[in-house]
Protein backbone atom coordinates (compact mmCIF):
# COMPACT_ATOMS: atom_id res chain seq x y z
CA UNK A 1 -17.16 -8.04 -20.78
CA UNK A 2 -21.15 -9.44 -21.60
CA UNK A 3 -21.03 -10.24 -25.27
CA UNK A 4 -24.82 -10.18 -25.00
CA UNK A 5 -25.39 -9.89 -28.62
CA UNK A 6 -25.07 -12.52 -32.03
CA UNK A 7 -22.17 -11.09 -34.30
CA UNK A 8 -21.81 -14.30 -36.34
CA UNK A 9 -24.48 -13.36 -39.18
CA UNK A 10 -22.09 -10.09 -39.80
CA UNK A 11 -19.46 -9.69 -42.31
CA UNK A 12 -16.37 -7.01 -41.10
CA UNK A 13 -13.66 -5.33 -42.67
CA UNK A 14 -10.53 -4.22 -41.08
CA UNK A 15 -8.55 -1.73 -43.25
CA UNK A 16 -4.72 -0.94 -41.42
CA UNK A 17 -1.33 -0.52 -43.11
CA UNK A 18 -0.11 -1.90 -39.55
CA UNK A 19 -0.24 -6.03 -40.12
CA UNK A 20 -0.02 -6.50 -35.88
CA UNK A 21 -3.19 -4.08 -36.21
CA UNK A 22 -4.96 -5.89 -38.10
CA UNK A 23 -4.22 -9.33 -36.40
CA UNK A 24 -5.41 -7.60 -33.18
CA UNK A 25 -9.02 -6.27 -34.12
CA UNK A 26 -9.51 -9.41 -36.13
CA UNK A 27 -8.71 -12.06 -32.88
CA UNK A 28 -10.82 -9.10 -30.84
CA UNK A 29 -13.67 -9.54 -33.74
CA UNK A 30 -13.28 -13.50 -33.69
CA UNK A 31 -14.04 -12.89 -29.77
CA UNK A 32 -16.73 -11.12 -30.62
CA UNK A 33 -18.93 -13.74 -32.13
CA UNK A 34 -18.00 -12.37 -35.89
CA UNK A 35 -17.50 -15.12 -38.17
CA UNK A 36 -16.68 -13.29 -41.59
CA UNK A 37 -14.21 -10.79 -41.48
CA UNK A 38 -12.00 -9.28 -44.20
CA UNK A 39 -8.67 -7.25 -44.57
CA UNK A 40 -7.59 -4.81 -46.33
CA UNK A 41 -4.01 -2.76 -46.13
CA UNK A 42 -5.35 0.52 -47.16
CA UNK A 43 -8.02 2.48 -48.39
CA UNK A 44 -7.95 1.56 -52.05
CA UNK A 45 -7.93 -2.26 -51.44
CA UNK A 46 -11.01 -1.17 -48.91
CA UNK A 47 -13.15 0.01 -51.43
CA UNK A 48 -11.88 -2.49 -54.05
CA UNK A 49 -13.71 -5.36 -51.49
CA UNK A 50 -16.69 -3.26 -50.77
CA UNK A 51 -17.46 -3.09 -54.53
CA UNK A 52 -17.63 -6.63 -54.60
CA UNK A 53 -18.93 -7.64 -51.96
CA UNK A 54 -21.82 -6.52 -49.04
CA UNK A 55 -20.03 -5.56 -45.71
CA UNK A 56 -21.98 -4.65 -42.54
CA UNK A 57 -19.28 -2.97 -40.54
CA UNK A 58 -16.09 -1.14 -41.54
CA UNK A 59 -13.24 -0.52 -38.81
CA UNK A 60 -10.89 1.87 -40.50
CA UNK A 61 -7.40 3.23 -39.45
CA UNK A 62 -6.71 7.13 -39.65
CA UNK A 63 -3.43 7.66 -40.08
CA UNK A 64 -2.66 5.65 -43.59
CA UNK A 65 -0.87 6.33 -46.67
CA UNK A 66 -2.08 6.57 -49.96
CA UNK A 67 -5.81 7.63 -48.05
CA UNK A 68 -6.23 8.16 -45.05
CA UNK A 69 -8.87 6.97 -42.88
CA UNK A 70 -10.84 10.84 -43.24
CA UNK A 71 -10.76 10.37 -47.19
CA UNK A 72 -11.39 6.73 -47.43
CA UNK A 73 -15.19 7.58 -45.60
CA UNK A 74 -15.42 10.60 -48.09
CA UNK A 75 -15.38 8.44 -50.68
CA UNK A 76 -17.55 5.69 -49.33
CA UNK A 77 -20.54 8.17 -48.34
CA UNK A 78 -20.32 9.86 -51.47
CA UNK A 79 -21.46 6.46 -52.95
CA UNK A 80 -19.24 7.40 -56.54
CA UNK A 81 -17.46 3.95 -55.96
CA UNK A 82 -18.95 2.02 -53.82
CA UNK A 83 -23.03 1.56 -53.98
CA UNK A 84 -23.15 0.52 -50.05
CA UNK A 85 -22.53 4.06 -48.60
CA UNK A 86 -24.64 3.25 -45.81
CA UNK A 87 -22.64 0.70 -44.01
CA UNK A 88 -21.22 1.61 -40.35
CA UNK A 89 -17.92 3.10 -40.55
CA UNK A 90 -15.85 2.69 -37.04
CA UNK A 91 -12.32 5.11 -37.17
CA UNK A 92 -9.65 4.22 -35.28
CA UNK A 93 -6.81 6.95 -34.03
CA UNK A 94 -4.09 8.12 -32.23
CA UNK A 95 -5.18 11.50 -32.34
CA UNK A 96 -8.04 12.58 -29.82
CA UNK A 97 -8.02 16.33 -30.31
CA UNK A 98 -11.45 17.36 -30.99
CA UNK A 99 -10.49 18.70 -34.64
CA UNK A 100 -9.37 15.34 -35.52
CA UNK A 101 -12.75 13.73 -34.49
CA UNK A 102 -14.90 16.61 -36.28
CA UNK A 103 -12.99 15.85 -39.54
CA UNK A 104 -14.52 12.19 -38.75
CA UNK A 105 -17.73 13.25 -37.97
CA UNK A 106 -17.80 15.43 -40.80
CA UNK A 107 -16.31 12.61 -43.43
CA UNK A 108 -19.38 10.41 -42.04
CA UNK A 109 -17.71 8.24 -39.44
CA UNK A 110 -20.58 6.16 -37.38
CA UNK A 111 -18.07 5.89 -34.16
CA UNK A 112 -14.76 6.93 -33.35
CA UNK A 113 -12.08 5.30 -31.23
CA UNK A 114 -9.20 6.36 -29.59
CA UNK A 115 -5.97 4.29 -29.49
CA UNK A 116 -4.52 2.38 -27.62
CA UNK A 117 -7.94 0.65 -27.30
CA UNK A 118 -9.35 -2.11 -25.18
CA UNK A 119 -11.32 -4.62 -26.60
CA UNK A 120 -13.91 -3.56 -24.22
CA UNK A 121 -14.41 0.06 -25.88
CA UNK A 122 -13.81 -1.94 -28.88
CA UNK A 123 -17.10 -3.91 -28.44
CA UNK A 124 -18.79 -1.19 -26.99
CA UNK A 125 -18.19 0.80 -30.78
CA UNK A 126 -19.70 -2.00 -32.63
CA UNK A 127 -23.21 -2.90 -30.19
CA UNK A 128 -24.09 0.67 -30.17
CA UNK A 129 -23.33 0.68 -34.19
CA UNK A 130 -25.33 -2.05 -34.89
CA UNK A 131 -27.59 -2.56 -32.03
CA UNK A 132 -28.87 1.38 -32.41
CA UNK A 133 -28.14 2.49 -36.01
CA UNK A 134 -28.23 6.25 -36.50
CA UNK A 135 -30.69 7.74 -38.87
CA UNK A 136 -28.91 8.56 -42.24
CA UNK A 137 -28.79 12.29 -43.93
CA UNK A 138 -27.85 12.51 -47.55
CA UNK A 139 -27.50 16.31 -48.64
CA UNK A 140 -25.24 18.25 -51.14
CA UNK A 141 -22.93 18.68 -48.38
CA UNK A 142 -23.49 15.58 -46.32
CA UNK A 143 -23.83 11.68 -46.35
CA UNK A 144 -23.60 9.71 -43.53
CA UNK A 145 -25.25 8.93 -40.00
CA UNK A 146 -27.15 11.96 -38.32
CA UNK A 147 -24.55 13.96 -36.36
CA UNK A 148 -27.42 15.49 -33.95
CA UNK A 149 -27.70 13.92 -30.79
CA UNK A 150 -31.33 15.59 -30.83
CA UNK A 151 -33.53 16.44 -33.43
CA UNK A 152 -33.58 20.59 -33.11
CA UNK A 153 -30.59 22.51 -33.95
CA UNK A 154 -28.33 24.22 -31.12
CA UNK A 155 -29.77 26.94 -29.35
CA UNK A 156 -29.36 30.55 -31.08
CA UNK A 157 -28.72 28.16 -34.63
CA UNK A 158 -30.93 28.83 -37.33
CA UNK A 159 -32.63 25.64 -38.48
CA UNK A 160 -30.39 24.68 -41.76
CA UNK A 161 -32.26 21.28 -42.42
CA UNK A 162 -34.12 21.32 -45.34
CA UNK A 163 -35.05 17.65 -45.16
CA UNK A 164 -35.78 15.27 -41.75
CA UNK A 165 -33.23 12.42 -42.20
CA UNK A 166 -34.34 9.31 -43.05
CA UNK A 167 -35.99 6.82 -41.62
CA UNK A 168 -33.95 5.46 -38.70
CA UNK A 169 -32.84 1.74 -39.87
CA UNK A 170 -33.58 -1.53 -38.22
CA UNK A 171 -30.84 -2.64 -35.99
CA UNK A 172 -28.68 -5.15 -37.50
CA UNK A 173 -28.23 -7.42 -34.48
CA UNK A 174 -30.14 -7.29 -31.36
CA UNK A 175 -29.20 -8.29 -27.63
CA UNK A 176 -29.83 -12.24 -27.14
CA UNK A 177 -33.34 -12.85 -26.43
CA UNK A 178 -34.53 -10.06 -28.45
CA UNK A 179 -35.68 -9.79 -31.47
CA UNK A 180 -36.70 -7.10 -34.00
CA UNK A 181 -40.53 -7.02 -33.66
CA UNK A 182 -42.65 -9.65 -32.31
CA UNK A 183 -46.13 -10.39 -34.12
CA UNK A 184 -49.34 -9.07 -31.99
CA UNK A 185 -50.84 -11.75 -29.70
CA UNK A 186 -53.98 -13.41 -30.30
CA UNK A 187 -56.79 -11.68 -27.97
CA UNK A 188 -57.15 -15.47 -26.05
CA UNK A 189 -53.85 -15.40 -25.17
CA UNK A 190 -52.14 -11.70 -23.16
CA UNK A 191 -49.30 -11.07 -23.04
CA UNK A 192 -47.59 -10.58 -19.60
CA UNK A 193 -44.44 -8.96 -18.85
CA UNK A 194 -42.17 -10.38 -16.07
CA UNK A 195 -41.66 -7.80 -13.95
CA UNK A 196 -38.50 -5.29 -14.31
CA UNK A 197 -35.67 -6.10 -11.24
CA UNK A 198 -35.26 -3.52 -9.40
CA UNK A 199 -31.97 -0.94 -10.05
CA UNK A 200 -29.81 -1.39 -7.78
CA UNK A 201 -29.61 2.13 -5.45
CA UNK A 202 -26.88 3.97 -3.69
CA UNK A 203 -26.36 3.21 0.10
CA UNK A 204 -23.94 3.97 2.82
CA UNK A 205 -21.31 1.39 4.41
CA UNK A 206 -18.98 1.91 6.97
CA UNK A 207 -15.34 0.31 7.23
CA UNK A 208 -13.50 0.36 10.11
CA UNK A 209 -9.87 1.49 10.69
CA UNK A 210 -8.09 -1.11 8.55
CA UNK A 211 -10.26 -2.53 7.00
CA UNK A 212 -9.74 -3.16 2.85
CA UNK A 213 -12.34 -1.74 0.73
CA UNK A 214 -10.94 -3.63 -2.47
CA UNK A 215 -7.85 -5.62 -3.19
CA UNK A 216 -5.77 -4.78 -6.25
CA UNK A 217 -7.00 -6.96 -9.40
CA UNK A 218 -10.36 -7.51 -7.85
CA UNK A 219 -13.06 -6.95 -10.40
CA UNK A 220 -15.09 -3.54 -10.05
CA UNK A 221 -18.74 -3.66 -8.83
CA UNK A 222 -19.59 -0.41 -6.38
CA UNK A 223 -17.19 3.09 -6.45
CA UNK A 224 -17.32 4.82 -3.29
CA UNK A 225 -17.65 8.45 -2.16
CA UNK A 226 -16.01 9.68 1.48
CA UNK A 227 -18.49 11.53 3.75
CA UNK A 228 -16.15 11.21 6.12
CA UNK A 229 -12.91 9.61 7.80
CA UNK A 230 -9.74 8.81 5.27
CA UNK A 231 -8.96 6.08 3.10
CA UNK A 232 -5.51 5.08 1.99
CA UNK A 233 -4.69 3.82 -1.76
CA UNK A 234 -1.80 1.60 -2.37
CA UNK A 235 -0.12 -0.77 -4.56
CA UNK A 236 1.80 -4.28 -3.67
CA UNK A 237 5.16 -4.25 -5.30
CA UNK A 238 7.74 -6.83 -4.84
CA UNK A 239 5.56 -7.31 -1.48
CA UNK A 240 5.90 -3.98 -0.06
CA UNK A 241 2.70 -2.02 0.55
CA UNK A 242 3.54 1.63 -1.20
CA UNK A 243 0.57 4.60 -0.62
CA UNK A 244 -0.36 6.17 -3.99
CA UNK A 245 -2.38 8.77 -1.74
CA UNK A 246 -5.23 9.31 0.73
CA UNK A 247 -9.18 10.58 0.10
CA UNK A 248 -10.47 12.44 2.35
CA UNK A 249 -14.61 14.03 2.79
CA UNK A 250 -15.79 14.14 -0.50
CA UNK A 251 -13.48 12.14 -2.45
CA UNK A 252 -14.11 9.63 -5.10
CA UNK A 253 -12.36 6.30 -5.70
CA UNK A 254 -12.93 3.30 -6.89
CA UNK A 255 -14.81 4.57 -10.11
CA UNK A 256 -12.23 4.16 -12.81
CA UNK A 257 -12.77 0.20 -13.03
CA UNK A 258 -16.66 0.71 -13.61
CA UNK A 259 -15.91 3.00 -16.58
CA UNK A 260 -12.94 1.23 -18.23
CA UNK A 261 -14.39 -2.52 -17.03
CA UNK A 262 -10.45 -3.33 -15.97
CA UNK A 263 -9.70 -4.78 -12.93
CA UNK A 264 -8.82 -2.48 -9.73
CA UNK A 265 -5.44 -0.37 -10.20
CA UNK A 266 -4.53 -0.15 -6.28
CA UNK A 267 -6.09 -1.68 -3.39
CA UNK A 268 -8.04 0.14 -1.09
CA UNK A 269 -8.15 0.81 2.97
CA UNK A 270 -9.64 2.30 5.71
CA UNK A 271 -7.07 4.44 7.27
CA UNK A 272 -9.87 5.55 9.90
CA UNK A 273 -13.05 4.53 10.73
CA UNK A 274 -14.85 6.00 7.34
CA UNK A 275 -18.16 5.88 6.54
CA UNK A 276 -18.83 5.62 2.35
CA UNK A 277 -21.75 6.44 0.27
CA UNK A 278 -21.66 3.28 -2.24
CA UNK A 279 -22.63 3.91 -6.06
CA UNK A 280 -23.02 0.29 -7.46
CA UNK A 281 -22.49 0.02 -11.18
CA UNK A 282 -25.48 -0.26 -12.61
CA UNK A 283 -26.21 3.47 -11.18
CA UNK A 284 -22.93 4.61 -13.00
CA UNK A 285 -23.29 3.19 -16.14
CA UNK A 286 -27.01 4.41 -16.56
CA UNK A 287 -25.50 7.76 -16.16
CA UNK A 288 -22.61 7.18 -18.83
CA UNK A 289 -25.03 5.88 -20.66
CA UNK A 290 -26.29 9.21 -21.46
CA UNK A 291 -23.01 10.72 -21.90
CA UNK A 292 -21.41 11.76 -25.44
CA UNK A 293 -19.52 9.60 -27.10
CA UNK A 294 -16.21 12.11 -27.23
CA UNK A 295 -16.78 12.94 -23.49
CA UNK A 296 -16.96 9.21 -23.03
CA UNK A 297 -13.58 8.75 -25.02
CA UNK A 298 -11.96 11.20 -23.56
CA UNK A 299 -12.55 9.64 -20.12
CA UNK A 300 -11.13 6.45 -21.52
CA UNK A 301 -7.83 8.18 -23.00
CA UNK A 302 -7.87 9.81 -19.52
CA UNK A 303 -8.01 6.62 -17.65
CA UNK A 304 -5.79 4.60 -19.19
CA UNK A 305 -3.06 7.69 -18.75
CA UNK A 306 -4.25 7.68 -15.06
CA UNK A 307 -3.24 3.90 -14.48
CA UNK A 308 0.24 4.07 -16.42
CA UNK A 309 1.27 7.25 -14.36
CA UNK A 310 -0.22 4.68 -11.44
CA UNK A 311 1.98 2.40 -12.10
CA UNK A 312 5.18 4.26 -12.75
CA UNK A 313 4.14 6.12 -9.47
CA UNK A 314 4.27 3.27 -7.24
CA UNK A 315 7.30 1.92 -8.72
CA UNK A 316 9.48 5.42 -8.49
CA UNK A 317 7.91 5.18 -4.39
CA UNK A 318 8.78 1.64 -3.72
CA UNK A 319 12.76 2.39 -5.59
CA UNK A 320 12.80 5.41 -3.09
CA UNK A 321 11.56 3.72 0.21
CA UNK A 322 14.03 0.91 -0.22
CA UNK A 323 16.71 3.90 -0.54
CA UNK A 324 15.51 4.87 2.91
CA UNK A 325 15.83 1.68 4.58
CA UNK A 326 18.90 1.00 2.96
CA UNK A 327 17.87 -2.24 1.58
């Protein structure tokens, strides 16, 4: 993970019933760069802090008791207790079905993260919260950051606005070695721009019969796409090689480490010569880049279902091949 931006001039609260929860995000904040961070054990005590005190970045829990996470950012964007409605509001949740993250949207949640949660997607929440702040709609029937992820309505949708949002805000922080805006140069002296490095592009490789494509724990860099020829996927357990499967023409592996950033779930081989069309991750991410965020946490719920079932998979396969060689 590239912490690639400075978190220590922000102040965070954490509000979660759950005590572990709380230690969590906080040593995941403290990672971070973030140098001030609060608690609170439920939404009261939240607010009760963000009356007294300015707060850059809120990372609330749904499911709590008095409030819950959905009426906690009702009553900060309606600004009747707390003056700074504006601040980012990350919810966290067990629940991913897509009325649960409306309700957020709707309450005026900046991002929302599904649990359990890496500290990866954690970080991801807070540099796109603070690095690209949304623009901010107040309304009778609305307060929080725009929910449009362009500025016309859908198509066949009557245009409802009856005000542009606001002015999109400054970033709070900004990726090291950038700043906010940089004064004009002085006519003697132009400005030149190093030139860009070139994106990396897709190519082709071939492996032989055999031959690994990836070990299991190696880092992921490139996923892979079969034109043709097989490759097997397996796991190591208790030193036994056990096959999870095979992908044939027109498979995909090896992409589930460049979404997720965790390390390689099964090793990968050549079972015949195989020749691969490599995707490095630079091409990938560009492309997620441009995804939604609930597609994009959706795939990570999906992935991190993927490599338990992985796991269990290649256990219940290793029990069951011992049972055949009677060892």
């Amino acid at each position: 993970m590239n912490i690639d931006v400075d978190l220590s001039p922000i102040t965070a609260l954490i509000i979660d019933d759950s005590r572990y929860a709380r230690s969590f995000i906080k040593t995941a904040l403290q990672s971070f760069g973030v140098k001030t961070i609060l608690e609170a054990g439920d939404g009261p005590s939240g607010l009760e802090i963000l009356g007294k005190q300015p707060v850059h970045l809120v990372i609330v829990d749904h499911d709590m008791a008095p409030m819950d996470g959905i009426d906690f950012t009702r009553f900060l964007r309606s600004g009747d207790m707390v003056g700074c409605n504006d601040v980012a509001v990350i919810m966290m949740s067990a629940e991913s079905a897509s009325e649960v993250v409306m309700q957020a949207r709707g309450a005026g949640v900046t991002e929302f993260l599904v649990k359990p949660m890496s500290t990866d997607s954690l970080f991801r929440r807070i540099r796109n919260a603070l690095v690209n702040p949304k623009a901010f709609v107040r309304s009778p029937t609305f307060t929080g950051p725009d929910r449009r992820l362009l500025s016309r309505p859908p198509p066949g949708v009557k245009e409802r606005r009856v005000a542009p949002p606001l002015a999109r805000p400054l970033p709070l922080v900004m990726p090291k070695g950038q700043v906010v805006a940089k004064p004009a140069a002085a006519p003697h002296a132009p400005v030149t721009q190093a030139p860009k490095p070139a994106p990396e592009r897709t190519g082709r490789k071939k492996f032989h019969a055999g031959q690994i494509v990836f070990s299991e724990g190696d880092a992921g860099d490139m996923a892979y796409v079969v034109e043709s020829g097989k490759v097997s996927i397996f796991k190591t357990i208790n030193g036994q090689k056990v096959v999870l499967g095979q992908i044939g023409a027109n498979g995909v592996f090896g992409e589930m480490a460049l979404i997720d950033n965790e390390p390689r779930m099964a090793s990968a081989m050549a079972a015949e010569d195989t020749l691969c069309l490599v995707i490095p991750m630079s091409a990938l991410k560009a492309q997620i880049g441009k995804t939604p965020d609930l597609v994009i946490l959706v795939l990570e719920t999906l992935l991190h279902d993927i490599r338990k079932m992985g796991r269990e998979l290649g256990q219940v396969r290793s029990t069951l091949e011992k049972r055949r060689s009677g060892k």
